[in-house]
Protein backbone atom coordinates (compact mmCIF):
# COMPACT_ATOMS: atom_id res chain seq x y z
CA UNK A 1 0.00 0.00 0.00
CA UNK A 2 1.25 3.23 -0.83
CA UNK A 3 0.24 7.01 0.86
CA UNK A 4 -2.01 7.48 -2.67
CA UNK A 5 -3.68 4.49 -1.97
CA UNK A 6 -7.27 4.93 -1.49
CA UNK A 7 -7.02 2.28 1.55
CA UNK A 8 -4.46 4.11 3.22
CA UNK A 9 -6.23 7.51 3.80
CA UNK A 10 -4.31 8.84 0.68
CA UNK A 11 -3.32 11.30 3.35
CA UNK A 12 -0.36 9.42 4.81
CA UNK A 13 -1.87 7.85 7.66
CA UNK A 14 -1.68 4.35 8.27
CA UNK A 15 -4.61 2.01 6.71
CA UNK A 16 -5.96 -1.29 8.34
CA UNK A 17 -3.47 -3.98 8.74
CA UNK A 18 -4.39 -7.29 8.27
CA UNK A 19 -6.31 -8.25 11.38
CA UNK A 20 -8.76 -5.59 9.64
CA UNK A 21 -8.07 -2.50 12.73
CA UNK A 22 -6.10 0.27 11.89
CA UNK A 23 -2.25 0.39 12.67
CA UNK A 24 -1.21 2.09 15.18
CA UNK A 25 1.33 5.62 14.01
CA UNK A 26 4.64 4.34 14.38
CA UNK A 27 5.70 6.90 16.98
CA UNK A 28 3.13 5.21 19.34
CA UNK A 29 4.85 1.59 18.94
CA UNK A 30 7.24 0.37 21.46
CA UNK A 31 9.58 -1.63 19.72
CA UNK A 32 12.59 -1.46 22.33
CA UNK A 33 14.38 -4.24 22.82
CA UNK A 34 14.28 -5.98 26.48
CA UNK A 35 16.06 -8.55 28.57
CA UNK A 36 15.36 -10.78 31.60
CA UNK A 37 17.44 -12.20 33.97
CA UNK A 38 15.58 -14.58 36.54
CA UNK A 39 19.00 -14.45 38.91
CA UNK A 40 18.20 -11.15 39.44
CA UNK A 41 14.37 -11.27 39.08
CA UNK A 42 14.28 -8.27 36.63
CA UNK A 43 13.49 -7.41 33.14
CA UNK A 44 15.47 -4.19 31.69
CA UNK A 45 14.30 -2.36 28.62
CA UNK A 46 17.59 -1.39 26.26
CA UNK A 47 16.40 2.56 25.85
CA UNK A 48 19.41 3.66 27.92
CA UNK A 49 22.02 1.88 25.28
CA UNK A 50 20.03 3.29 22.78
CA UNK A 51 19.02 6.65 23.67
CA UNK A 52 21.95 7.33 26.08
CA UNK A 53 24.99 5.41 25.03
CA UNK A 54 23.98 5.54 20.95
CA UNK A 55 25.01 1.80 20.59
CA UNK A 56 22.35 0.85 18.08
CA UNK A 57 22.25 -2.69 16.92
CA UNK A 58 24.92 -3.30 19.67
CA UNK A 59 22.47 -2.63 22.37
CA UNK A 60 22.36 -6.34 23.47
CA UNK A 61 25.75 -7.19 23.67
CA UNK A 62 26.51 -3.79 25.36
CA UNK A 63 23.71 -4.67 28.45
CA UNK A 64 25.01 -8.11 28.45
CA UNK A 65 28.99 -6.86 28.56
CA UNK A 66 28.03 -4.47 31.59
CA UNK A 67 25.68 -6.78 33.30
CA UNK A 68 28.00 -9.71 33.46
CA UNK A 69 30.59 -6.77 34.69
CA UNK A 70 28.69 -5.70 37.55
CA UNK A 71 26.68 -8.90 38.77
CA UNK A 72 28.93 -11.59 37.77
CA UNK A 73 26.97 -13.64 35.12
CA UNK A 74 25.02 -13.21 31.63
CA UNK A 75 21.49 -12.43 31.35
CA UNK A 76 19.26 -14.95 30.48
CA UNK A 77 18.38 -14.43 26.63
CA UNK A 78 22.79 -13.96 26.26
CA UNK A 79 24.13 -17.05 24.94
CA UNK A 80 27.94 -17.17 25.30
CA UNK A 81 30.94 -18.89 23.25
CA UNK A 82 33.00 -20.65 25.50
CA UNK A 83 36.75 -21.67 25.46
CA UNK A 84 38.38 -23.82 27.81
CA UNK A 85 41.76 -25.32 27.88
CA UNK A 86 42.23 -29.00 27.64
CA UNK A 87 45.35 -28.85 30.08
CA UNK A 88 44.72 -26.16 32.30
CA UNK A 89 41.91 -24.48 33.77
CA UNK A 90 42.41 -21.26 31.91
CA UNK A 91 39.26 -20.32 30.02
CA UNK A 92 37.14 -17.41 28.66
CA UNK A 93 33.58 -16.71 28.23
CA UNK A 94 32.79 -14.21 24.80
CA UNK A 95 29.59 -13.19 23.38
CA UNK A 96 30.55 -13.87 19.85
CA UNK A 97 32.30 -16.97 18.19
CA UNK A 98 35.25 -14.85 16.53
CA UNK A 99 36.42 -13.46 19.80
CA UNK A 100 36.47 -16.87 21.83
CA UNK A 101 37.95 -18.79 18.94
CA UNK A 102 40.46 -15.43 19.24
CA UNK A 103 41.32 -15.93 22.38
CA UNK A 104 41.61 -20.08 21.90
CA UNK A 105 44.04 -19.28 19.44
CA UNK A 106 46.36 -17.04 21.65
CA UNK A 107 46.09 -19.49 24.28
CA UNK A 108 47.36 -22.44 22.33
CA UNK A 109 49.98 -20.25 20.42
CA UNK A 110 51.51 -19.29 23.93
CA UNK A 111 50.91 -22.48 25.91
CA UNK A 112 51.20 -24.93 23.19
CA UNK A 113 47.75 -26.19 24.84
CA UNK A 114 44.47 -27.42 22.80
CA UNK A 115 41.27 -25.51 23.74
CA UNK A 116 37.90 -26.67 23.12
CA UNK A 117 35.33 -23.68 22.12
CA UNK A 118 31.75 -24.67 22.29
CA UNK A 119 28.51 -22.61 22.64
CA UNK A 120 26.39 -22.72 25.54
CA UNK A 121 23.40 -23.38 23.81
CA UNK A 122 24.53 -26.26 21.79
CA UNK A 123 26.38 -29.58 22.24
CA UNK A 124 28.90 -29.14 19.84
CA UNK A 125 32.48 -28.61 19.82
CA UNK A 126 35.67 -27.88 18.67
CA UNK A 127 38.87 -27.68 19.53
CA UNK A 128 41.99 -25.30 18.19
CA UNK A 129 45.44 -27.11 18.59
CA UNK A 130 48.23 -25.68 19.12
CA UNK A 131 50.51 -24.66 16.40
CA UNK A 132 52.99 -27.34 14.77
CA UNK A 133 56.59 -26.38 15.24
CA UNK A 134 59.01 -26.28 17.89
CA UNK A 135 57.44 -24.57 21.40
């Protein structure tokens, strides 16, 4: 439908959507972005990374980085990449797979350890070895 459209007002309002009642304008939709976290018993909407902090589309990942800062853990909707050492218990928790497989490969380049990376919302895994060559 277009603003000419006879269904539409012609005048640039909104027409019916499909359930057959008129959309609401857009300014009076509340699309911002929310998280949970049942450890803390609290939901959060994201209008402060938004608004505030101007992260955009790295609103998420910016709650998540300074909630797991100040309480200790993820939210609940954050699912993590994980990379833990095969031979020691060095390990790091990253919200994306680039920076834990990152990190797994620095660890195995300076230890000459293996590191399994795995997400925490799946069962698989892999592992980075360390580097051929002399240590």
């Amino acid at each position: 439908m277009t603003d000419d459209d006879p269904a539409s007002g012609g005048d640039g309002t909104p027409g019916p959507d499909d359930s057959g009642g008129a959309r609401p304008p857009v300014e009076d939709v509340d699309d911002t972005p929310t998280l949970a976290c049942t450890r803390c018993d609290r939901e959060w909407d994201l209008s402060y990374e938004l608004d505030e902090l101007g992260v955009g589309n790295q609103a998420v990942q910016q709650f998540a980085l300074d909630h797991k800062r100040h309480t200790g853990h993820f939210p609940d909707e954050v699912g993590t990449w994980h990379a833990e050492c095969r031979r020691c218990p060095d390990g790091s928790e990253h919200l994306t797979e680039h920076a834990a497989r990152r990190w797994a490969r620095t660890h195995a380049r300076h230890t000459h350890h293996a590191v399994a990376v795995e997400h925490a919302r799946t069962d698989e895994r892999s592992v980075v070895e360390p580097p051929a060559g002399p240590h």
